[in-house]
N, C-alpha and C. Protein backbone atom coordinates (compact mmCIF):
# COMPACT_ATOMS: atom_id res chain seq x y z
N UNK A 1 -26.19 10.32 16.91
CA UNK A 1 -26.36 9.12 16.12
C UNK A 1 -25.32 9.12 15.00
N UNK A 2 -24.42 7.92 14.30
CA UNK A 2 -23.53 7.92 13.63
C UNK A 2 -24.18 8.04 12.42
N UNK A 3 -23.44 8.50 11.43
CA UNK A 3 -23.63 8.42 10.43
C UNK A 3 -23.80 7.18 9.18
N UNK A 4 -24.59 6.86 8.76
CA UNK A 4 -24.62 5.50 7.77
C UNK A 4 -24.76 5.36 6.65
N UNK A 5 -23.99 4.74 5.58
CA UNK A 5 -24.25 4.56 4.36
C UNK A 5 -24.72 3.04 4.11
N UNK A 6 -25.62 2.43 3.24
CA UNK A 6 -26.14 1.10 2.66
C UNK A 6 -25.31 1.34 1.34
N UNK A 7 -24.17 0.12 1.35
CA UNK A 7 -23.78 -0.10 0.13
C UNK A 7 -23.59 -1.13 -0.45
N UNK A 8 -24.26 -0.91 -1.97
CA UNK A 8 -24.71 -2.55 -2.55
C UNK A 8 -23.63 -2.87 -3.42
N UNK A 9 -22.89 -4.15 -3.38
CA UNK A 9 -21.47 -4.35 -4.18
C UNK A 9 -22.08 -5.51 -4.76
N UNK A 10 -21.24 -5.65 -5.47
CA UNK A 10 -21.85 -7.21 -6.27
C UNK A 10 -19.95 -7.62 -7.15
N UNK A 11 -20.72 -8.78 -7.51
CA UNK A 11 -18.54 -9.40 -7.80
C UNK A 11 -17.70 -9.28 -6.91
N UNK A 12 -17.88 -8.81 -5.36
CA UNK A 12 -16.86 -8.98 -4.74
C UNK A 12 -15.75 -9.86 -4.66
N UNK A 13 -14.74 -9.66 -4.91
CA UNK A 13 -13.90 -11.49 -4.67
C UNK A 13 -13.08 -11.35 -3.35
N UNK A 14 -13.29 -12.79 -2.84
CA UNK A 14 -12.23 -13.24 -2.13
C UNK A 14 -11.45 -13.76 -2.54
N UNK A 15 -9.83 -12.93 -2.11
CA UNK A 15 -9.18 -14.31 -3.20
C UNK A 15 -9.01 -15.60 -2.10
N UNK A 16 -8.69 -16.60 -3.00
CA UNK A 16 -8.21 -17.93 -2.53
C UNK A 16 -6.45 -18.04 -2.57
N UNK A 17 -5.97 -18.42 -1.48
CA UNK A 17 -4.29 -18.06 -1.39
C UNK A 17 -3.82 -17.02 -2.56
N UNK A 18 -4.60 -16.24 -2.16
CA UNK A 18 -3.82 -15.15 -2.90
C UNK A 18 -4.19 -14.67 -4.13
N UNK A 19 -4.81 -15.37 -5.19
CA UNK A 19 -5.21 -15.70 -6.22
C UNK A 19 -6.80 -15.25 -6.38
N UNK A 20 -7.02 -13.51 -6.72
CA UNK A 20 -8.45 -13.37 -7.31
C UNK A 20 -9.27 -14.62 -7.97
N UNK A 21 -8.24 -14.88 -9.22
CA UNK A 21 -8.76 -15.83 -10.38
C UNK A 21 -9.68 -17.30 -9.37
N UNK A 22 -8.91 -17.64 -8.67
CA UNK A 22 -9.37 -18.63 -8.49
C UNK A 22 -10.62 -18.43 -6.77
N UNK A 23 -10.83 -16.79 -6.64
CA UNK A 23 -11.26 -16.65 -5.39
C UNK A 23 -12.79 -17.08 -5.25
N UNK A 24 -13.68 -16.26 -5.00
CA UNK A 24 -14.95 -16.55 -4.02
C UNK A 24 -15.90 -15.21 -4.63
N UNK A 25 -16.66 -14.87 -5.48
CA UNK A 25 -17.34 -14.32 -5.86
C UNK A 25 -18.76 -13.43 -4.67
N UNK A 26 -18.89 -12.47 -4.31
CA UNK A 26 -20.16 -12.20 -3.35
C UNK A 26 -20.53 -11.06 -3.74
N UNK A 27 -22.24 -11.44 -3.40
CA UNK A 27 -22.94 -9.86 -3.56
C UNK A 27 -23.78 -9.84 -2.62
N UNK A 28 -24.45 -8.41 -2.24
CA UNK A 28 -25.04 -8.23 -1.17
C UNK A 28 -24.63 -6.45 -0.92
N UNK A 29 -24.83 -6.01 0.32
CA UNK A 29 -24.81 -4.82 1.17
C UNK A 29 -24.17 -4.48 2.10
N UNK A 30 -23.63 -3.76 2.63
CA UNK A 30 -23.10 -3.64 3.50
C UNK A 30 -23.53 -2.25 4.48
N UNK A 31 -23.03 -2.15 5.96
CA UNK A 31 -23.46 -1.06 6.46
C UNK A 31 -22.34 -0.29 7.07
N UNK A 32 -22.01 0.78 5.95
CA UNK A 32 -20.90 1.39 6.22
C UNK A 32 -21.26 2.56 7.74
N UNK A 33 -20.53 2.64 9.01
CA UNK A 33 -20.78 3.44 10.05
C UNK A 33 -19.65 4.47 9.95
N UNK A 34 -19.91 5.67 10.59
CA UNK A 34 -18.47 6.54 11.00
C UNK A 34 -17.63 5.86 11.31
N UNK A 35 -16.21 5.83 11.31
CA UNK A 35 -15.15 5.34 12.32
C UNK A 35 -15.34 5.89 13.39
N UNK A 36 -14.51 5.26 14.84
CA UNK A 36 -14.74 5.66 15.99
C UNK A 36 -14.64 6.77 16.26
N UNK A 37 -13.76 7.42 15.35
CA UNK A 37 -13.40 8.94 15.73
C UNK A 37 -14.84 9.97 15.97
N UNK A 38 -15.99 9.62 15.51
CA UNK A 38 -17.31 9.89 15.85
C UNK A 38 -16.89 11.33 15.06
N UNK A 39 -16.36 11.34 13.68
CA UNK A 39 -16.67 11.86 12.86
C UNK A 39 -16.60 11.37 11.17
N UNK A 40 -17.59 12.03 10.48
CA UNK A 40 -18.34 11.22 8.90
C UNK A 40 -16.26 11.26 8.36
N UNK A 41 -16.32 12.51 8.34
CA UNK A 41 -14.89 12.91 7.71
C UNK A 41 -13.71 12.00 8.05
N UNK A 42 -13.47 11.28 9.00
CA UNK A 42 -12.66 10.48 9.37
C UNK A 42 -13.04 8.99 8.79
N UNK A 43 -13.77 8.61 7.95
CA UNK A 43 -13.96 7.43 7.17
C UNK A 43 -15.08 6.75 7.85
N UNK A 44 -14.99 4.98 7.27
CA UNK A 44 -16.37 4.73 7.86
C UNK A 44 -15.31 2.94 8.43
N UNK A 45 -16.18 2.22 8.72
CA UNK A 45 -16.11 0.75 9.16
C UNK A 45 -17.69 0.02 8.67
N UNK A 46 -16.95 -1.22 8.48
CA UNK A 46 -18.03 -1.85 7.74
C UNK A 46 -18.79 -2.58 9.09
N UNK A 47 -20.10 -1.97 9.44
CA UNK A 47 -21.10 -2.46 10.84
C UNK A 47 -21.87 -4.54 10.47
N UNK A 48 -22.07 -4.14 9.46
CA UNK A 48 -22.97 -5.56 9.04
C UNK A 48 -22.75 -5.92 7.73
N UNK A 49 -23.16 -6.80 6.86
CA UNK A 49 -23.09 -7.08 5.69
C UNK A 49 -24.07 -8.65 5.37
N UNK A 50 -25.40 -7.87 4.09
CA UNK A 50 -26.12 -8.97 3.90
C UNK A 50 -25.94 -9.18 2.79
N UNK A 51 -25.81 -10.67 2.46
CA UNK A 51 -25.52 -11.28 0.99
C UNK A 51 -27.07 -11.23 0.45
N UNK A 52 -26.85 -11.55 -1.18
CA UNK A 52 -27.92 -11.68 -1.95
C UNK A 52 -28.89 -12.14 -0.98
N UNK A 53 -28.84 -13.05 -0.73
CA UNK A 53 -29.97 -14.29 -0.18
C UNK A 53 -30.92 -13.83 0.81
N UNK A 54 -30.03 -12.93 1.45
CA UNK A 54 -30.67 -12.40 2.85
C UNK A 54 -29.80 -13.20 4.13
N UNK A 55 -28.74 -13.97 3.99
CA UNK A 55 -28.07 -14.18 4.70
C UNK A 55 -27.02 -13.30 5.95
N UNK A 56 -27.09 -12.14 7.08
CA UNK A 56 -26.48 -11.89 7.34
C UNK A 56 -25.26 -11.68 8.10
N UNK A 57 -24.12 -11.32 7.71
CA UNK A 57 -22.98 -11.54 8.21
C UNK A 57 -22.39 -10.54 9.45
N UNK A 58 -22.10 -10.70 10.49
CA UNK A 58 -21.87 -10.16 11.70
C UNK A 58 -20.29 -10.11 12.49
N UNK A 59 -19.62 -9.56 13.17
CA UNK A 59 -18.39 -9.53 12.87
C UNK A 59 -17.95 -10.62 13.84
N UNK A 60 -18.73 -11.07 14.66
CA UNK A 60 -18.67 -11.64 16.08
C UNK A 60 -19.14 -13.28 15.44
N UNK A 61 -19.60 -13.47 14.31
CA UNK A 61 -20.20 -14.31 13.14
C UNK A 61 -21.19 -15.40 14.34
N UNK A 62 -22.30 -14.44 14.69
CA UNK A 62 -23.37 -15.19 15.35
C UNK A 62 -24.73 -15.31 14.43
N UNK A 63 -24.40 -16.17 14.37
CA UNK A 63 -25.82 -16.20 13.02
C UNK A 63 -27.13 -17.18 13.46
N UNK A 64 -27.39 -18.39 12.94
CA UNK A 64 -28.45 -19.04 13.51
C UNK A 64 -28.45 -19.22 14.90
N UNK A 65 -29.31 -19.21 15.37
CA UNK A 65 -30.02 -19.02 17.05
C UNK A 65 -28.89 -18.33 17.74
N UNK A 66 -28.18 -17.18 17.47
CA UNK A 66 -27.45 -16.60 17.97
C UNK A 66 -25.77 -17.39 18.45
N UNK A 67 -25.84 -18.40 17.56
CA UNK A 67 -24.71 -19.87 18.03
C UNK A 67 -23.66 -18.79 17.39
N UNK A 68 -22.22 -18.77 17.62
CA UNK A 68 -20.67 -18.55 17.41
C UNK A 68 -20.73 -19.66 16.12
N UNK A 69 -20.20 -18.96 14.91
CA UNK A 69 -19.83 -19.02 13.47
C UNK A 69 -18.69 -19.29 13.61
N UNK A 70 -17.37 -19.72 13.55
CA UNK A 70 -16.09 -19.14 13.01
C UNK A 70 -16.10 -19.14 11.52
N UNK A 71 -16.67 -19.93 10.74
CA UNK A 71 -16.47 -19.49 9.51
C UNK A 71 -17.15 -17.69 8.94
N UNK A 72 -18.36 -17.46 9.45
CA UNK A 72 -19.22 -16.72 9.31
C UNK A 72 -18.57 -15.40 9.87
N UNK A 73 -18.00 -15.58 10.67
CA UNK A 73 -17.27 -14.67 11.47
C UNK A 73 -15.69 -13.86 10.23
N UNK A 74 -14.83 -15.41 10.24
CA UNK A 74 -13.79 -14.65 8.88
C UNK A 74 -14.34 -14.54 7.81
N UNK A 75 -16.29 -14.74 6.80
CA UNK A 75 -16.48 -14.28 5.97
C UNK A 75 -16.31 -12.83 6.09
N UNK A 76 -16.92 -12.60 7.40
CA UNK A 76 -17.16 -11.23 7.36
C UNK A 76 -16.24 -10.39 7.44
N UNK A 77 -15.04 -10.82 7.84
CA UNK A 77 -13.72 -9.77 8.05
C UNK A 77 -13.70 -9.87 7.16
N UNK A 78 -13.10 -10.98 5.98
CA UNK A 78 -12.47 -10.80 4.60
C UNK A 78 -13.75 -9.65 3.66
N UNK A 79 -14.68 -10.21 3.92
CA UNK A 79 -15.80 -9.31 2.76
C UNK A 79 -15.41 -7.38 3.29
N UNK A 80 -15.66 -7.20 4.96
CA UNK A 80 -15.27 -5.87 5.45
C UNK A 80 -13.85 -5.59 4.81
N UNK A 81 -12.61 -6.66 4.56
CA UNK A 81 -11.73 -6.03 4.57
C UNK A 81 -11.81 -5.41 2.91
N UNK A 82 -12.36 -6.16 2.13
CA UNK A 82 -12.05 -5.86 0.85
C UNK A 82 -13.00 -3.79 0.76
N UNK A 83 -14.37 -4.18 1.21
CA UNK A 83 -14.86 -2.95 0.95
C UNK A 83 -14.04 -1.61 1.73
N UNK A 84 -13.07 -1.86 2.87
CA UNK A 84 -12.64 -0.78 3.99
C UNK A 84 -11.25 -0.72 2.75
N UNK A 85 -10.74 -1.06 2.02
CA UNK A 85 -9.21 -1.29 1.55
C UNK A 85 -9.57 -0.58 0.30
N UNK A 86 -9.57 0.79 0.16
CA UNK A 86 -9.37 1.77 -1.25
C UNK A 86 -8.23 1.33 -2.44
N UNK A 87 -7.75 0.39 -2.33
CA UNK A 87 -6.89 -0.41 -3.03
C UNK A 87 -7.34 -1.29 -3.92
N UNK A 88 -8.88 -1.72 -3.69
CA UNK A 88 -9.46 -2.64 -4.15
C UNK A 88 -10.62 -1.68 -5.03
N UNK A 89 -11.16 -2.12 -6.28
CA UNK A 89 -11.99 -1.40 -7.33
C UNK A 89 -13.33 -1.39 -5.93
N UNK A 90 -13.84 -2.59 -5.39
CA UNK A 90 -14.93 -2.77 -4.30
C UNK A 90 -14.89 -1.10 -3.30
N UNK A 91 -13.69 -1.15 -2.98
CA UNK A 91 -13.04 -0.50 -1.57
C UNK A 91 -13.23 1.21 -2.27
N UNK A 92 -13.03 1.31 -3.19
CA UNK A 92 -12.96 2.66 -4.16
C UNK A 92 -14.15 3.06 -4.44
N UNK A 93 -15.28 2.22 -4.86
CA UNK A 93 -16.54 2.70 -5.20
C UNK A 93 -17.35 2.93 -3.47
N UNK A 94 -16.75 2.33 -2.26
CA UNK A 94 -17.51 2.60 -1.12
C UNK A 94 -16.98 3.39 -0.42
N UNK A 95 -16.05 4.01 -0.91
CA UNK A 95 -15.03 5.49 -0.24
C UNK A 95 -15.76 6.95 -1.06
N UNK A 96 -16.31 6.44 -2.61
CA UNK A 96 -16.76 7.29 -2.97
C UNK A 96 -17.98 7.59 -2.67
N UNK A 97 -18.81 6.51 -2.52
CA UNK A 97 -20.16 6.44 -2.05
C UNK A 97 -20.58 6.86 -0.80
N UNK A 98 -19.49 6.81 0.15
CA UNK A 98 -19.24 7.41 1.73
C UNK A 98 -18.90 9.12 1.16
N UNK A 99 -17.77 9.09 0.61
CA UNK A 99 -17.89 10.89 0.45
C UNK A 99 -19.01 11.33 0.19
N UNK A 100 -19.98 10.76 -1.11
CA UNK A 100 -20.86 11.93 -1.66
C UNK A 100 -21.98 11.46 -0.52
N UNK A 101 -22.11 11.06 0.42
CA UNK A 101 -22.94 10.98 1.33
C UNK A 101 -22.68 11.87 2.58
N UNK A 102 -21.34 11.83 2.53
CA UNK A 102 -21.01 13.06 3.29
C UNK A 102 -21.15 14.55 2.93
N UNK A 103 -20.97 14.44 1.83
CA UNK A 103 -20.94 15.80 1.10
C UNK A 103 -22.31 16.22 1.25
N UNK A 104 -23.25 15.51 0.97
CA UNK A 104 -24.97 15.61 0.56
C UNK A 104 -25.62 16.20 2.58
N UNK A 105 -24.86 15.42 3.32
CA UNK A 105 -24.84 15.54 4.59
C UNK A 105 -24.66 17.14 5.02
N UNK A 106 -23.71 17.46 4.39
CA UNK A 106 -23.18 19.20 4.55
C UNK A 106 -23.91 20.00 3.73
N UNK A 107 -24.44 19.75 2.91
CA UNK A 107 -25.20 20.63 2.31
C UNK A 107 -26.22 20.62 2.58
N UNK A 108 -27.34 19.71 3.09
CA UNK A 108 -28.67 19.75 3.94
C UNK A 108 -28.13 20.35 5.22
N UNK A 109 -27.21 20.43 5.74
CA UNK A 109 -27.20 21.22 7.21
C UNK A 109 -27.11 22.56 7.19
């Protein structure tokens, strides 16, 4: 079974052409998994992601009655890309939150 972290971000931005200032504000969770490499140590990928509301976002963006999103679909890349991108303050606090989960992982074993 892969390994999983629940991580709760809040202020996320999307920017808008480019532009934080003028981007897209989100909060919610996300479900960080191993990368494929089917190890913790090799990083994670973002599996799901639920906003405040309880709205959730899927990468395939099938949401009500299982219907094809396209918008729902590039929320979810852009929101995955910001938390997977250690470049970003978002992306930094869920690289750290993935280590000490890993770490906590090795020391219960």
């Amino acid at each position: 079974m892969p390994h999983t972290v629940t991580f709760d971000f809040d202020e996320l931005v999307i920017p808008i052409l480019g532009k934080n200032d003028s981007g897209i504000l989100i909060y919610g969770n996300a479900e960080l998994v191993e990368n494929y490499a089917g190890s913790p140590d090799e990083g994670f990928y973002v599996k799901s992601i639920v906003l405040s509301d309880g709205a959730e976002l899927t990468p395939t963006g099938r949401g009500f009655l299982g219907l094809p999103n396209a918008f729902e679909a590039e929320l979810f890349k852009r929101v995955a890309a910001v938390i997977e991108n250690e470049n970003t303050a978002i992306g930094r606090h869920a690289a750290i939150e993935w280590a000490d989960s890993i770490e906590r992982m090795k020391e219960a074993a």
